[in-house]
C-alpha atoms as a PDB file:
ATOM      1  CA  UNK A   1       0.000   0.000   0.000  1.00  0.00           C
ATOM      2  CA  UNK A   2       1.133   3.240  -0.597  1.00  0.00           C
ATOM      3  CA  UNK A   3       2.216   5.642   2.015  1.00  0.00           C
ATOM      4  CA  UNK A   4      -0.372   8.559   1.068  1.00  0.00           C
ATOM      5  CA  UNK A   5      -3.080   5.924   0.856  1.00  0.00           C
ATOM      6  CA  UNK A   6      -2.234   4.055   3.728  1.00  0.00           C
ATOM      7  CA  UNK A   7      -2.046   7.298   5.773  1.00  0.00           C
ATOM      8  CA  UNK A   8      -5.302   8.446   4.171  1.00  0.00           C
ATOM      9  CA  UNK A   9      -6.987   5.398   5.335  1.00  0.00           C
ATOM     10  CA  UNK A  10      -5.807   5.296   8.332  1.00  0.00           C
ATOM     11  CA  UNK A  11      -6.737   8.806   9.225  1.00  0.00           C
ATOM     12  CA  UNK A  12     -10.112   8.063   8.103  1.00  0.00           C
ATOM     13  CA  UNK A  13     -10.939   4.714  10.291  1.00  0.00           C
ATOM     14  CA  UNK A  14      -9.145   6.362  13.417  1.00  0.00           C
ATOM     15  CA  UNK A  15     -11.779   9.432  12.671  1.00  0.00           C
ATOM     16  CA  UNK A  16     -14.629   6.497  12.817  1.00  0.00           C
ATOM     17  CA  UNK A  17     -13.706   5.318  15.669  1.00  0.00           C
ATOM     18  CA  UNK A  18     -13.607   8.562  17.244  1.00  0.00           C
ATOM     19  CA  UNK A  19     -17.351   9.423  15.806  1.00  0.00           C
ATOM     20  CA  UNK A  20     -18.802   6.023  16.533  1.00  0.00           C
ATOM     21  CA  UNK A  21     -19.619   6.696  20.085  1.00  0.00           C
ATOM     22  CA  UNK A  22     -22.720   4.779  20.267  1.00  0.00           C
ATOM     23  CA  UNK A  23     -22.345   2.285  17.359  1.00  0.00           C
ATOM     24  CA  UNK A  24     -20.240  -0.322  18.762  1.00  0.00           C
ATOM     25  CA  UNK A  25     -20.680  -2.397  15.196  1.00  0.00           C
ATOM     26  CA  UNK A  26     -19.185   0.454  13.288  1.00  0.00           C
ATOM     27  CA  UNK A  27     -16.368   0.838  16.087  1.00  0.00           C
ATOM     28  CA  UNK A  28     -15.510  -2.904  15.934  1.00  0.00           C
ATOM     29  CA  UNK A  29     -15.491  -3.128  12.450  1.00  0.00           C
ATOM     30  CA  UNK A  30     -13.419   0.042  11.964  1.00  0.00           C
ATOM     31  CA  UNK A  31     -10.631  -1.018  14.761  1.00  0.00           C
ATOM     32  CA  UNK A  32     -10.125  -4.103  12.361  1.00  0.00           C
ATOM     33  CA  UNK A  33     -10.090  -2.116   9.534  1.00  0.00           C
ATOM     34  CA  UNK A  34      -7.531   0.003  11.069  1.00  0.00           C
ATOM     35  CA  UNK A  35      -5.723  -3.190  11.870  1.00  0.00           C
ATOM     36  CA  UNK A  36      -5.532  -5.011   8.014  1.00  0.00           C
ATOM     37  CA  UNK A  37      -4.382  -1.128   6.826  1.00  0.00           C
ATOM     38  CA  UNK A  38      -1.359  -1.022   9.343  1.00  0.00           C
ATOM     39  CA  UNK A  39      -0.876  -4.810   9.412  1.00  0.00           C
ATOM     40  CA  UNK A  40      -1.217  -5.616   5.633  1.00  0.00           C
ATOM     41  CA  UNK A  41       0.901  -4.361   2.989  1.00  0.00           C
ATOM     42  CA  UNK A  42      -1.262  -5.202   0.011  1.00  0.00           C
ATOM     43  CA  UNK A  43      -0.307  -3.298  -3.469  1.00  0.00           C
ATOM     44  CA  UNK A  44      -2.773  -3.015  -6.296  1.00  0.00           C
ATOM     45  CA  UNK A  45      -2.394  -4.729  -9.436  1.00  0.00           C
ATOM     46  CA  UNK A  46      -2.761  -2.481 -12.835  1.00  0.00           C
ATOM     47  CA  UNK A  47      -5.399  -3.754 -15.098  1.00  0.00           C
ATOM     48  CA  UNK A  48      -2.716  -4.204 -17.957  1.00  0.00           C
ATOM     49  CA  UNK A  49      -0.841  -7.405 -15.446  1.00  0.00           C
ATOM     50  CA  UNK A  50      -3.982  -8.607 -14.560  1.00  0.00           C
ATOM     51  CA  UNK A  51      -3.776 -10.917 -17.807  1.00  0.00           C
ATOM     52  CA  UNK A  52      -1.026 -12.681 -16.522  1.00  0.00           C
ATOM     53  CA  UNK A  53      -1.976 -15.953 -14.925  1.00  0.00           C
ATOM     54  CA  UNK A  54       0.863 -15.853 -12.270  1.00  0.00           C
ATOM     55  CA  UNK A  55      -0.959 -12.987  -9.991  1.00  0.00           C
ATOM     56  CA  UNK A  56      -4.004 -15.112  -9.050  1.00  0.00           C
ATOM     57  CA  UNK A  57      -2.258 -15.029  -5.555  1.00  0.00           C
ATOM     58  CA  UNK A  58      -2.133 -11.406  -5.589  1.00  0.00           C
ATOM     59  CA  UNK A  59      -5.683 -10.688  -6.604  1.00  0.00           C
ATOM     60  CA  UNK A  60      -6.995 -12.849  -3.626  1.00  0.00           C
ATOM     61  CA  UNK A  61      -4.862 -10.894  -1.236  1.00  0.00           C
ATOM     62  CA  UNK A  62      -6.238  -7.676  -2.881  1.00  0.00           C
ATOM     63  CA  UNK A  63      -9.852  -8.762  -3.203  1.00  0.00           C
ATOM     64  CA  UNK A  64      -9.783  -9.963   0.417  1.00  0.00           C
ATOM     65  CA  UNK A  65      -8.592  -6.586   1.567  1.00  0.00           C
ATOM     66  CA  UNK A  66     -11.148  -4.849  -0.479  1.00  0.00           C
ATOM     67  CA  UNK A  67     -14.024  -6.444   0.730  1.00  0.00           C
ATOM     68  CA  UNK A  68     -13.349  -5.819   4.416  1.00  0.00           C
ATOM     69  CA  UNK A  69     -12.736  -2.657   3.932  1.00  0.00           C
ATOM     70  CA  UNK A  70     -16.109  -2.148   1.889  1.00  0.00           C
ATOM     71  CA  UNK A  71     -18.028  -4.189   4.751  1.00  0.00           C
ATOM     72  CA  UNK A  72     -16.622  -1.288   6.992  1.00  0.00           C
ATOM     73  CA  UNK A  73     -17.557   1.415   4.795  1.00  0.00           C
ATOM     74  CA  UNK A  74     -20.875  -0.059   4.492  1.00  0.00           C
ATOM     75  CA  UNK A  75     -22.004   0.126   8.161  1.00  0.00           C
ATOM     76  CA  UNK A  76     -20.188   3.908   8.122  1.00  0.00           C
ATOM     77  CA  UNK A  77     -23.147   4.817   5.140  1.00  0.00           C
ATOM     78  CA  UNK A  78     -25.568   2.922   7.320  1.00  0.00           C
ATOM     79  CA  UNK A  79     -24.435   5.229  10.527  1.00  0.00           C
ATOM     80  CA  UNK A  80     -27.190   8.562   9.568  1.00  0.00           C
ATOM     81  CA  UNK A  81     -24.105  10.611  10.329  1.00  0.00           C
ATOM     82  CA  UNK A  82     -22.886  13.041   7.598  1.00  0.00           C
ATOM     83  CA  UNK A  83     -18.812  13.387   8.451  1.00  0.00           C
ATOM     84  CA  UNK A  84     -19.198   9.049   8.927  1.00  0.00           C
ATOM     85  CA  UNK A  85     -21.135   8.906   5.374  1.00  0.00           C
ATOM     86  CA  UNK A  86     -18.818  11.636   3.488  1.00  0.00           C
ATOM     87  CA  UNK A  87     -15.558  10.248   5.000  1.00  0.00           C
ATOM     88  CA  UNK A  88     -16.630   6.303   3.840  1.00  0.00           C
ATOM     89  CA  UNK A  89     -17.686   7.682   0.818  1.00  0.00           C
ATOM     90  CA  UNK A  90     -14.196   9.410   0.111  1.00  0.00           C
ATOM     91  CA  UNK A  91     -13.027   6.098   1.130  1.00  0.00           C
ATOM     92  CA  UNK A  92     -14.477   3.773  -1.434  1.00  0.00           C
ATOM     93  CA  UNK A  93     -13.496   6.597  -4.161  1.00  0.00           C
ATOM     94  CA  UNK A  94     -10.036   6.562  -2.878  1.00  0.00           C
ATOM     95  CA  UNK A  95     -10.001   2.761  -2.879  1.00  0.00           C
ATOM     96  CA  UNK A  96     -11.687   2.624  -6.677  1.00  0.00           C
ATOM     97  CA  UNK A  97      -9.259   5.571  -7.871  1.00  0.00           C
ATOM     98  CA  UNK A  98      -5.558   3.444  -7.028  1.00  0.00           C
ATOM     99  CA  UNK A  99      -7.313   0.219  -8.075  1.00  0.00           C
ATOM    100  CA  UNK A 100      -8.033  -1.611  -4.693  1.00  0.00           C
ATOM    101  CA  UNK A 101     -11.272  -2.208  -5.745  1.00  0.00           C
ATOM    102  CA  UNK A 102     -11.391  -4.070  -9.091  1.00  0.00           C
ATOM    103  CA  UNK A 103     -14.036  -4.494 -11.869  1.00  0.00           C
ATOM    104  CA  UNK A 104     -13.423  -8.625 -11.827  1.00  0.00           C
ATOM    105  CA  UNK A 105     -13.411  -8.955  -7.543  1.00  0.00           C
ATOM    106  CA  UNK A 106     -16.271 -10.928  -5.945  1.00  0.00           C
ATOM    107  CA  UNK A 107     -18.140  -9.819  -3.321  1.00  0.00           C
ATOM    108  CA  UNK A 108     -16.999 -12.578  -0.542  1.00  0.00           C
ATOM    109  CA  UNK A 109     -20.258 -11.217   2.058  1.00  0.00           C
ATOM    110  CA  UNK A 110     -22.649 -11.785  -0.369  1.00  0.00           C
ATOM    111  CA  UNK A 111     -24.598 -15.503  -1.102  1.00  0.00           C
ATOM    112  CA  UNK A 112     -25.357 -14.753  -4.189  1.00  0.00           C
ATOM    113  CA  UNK A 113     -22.184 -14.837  -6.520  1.00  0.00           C
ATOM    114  CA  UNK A 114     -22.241 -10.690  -7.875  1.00  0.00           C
ATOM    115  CA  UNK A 115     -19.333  -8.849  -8.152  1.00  0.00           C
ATOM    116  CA  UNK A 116     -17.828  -6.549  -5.697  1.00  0.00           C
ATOM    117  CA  UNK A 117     -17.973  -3.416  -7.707  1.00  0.00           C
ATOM    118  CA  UNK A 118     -21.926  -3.307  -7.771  1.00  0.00           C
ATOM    119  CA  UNK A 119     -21.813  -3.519  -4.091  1.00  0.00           C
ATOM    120  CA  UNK A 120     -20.180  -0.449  -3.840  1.00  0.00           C
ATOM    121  CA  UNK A 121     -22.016   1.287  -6.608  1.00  0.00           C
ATOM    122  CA  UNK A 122     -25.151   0.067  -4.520  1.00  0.00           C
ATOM    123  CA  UNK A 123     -23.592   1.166  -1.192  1.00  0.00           C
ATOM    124  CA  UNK A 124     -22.807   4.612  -2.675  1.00  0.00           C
ATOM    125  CA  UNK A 125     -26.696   5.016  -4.166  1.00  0.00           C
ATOM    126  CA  UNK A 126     -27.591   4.468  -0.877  1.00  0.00           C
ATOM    127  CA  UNK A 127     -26.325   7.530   0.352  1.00  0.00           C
ATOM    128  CA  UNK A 128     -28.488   9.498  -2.074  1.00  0.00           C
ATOM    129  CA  UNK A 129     -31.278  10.048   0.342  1.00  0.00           C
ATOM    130  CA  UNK A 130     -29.256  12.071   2.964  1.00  0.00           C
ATOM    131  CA  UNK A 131     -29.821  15.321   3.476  1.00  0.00           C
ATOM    132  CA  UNK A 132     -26.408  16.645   3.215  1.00  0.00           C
ATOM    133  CA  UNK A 133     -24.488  18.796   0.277  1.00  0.00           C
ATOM    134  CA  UNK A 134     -21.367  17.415   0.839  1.00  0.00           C
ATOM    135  CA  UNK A 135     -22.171  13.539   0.895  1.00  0.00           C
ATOM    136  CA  UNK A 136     -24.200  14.426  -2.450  1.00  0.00           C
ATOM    137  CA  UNK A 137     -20.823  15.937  -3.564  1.00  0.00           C
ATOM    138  CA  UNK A 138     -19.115  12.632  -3.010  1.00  0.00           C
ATOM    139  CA  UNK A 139     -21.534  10.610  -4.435  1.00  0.00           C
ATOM    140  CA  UNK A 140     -20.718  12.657  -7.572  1.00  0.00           C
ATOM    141  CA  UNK A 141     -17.063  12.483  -7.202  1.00  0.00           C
ATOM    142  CA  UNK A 142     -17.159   8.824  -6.283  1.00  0.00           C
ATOM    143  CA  UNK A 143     -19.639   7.586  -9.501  1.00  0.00           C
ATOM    144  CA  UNK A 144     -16.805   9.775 -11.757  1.00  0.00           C
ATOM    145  CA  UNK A 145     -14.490   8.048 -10.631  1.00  0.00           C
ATOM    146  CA  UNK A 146     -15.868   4.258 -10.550  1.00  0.00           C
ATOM    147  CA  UNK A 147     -17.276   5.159 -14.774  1.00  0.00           C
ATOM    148  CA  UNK A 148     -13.477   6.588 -15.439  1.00  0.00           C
ATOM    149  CA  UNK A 149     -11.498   3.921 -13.601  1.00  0.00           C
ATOM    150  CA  UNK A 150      -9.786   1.450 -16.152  1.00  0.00           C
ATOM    151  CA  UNK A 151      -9.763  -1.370 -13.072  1.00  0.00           C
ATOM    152  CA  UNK A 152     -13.119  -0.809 -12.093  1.00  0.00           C
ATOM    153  CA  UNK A 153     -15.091  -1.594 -15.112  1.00  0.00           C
ATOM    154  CA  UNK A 154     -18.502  -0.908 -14.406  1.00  0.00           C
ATOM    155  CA  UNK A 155     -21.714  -1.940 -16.752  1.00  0.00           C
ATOM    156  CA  UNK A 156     -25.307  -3.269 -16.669  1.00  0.00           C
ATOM    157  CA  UNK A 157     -27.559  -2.174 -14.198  1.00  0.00           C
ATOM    158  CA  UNK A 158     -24.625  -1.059 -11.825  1.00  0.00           C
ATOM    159  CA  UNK A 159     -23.520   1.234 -14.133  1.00  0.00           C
ATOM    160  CA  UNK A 160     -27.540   2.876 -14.689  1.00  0.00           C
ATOM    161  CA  UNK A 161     -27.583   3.108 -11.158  1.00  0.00           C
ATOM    162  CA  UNK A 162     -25.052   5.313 -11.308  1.00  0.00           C
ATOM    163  CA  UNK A 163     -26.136   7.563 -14.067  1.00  0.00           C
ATOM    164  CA  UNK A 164     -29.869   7.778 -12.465  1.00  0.00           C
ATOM    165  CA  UNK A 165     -28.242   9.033  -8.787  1.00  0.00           C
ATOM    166  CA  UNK A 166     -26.411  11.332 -10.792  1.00  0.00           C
ATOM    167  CA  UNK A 167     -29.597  12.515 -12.544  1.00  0.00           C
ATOM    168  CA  UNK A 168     -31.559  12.360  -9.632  1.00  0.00           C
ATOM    169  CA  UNK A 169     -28.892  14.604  -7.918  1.00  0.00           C
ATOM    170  CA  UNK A 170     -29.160  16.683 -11.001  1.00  0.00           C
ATOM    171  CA  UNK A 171     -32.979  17.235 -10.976  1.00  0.00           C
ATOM    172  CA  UNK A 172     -33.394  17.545  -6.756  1.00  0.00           C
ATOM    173  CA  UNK A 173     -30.562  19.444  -6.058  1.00  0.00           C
ATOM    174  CA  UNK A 174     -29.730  20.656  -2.663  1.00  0.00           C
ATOM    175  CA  UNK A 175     -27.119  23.020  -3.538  1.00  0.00           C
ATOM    176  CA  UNK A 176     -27.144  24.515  -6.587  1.00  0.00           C
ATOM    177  CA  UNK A 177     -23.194  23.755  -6.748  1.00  0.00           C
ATOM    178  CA  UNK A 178     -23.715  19.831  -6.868  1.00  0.00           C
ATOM    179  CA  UNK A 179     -26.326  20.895  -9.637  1.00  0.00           C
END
């Protein structure tokens, strides 16, 4: 991991922590969180060596990491707090912008066999609904970046979930900035 992201990420969990006063599931889950960023040392793979059939190792490593730290991020969205929701939803972008998350990763919480990627794009919909001008600006920034990403490869109904948030955000806009 790089320094500036590892530092980033850490910043942000220790922040959750702080902020999770009375939700002892986010607190948990972001102490362990906190724990795999300082602990593991997990690089991401660019999409052009992820042809090569040698990194299969790698990508588990890489997926793993990704989907704890979306589980995390998850219950932060879930919190009704809007530093908790903005900060997770910096997160994911973060994580989708240096290829942590990748188009081809599975979600490993999930029963049903769908790919990590529309979890977060669901996760990030979520948010839509909150009352706040900044988490609607980093729903924006965060879609951008998941439809611009060359790891992230987003499509199907993941990818017109996106676009109608965006619209949504478009037509009910709180701040005419985000607008």
């Amino acid at each position: 991991m790089s320094q500036g992201m590892e530092m980033f990420l850490t910043r942000a969990f220790e922040k959750m922590i702080k902020e999770a006063k009375k939700n002892s599931d986010l607190k948990n889950a972001a102490s362990k969180a906190l724990e795999l960023v300082k602990n593991e040392k997990i690089i991401p793979i660019p999409k052009r060596t992820q042809t090569e059939h040698n990194q299969e190792n790698d990508f588990a490593s890489l997926d793993s990491f990704a989907n704890k730290l979306v589980e995390t991020l998850k219950i932060a969205c879930e919190s009704q707090n809007s530093s908790l929701i903005s900060s997770s939803l910096d997160c994911l972008q973060k994580l989708m912008a240096y290829g942590y998350i990748r188009g081809d990763a599975i979600d490993t919480s999930s029963n049903e066999p769908k790919k990590l990627i529309v979890k977060v794009i669901e996760i990030i919909s979520s948010c839509f609904n909150f009352p706040d001008d900044n988490v609607q600006l980093q729903i924006i920034k965060a879609f951008l970046t998941a439809v611009i990403s060359p790891v992230c490869d987003i499509h199907d109904h993941a990818l017109m979930n996106a676009v109608r948030v965006c619209y949504n955000i478009y037509l009910l806009p709180r701040s005419v900035m985000n607008q």
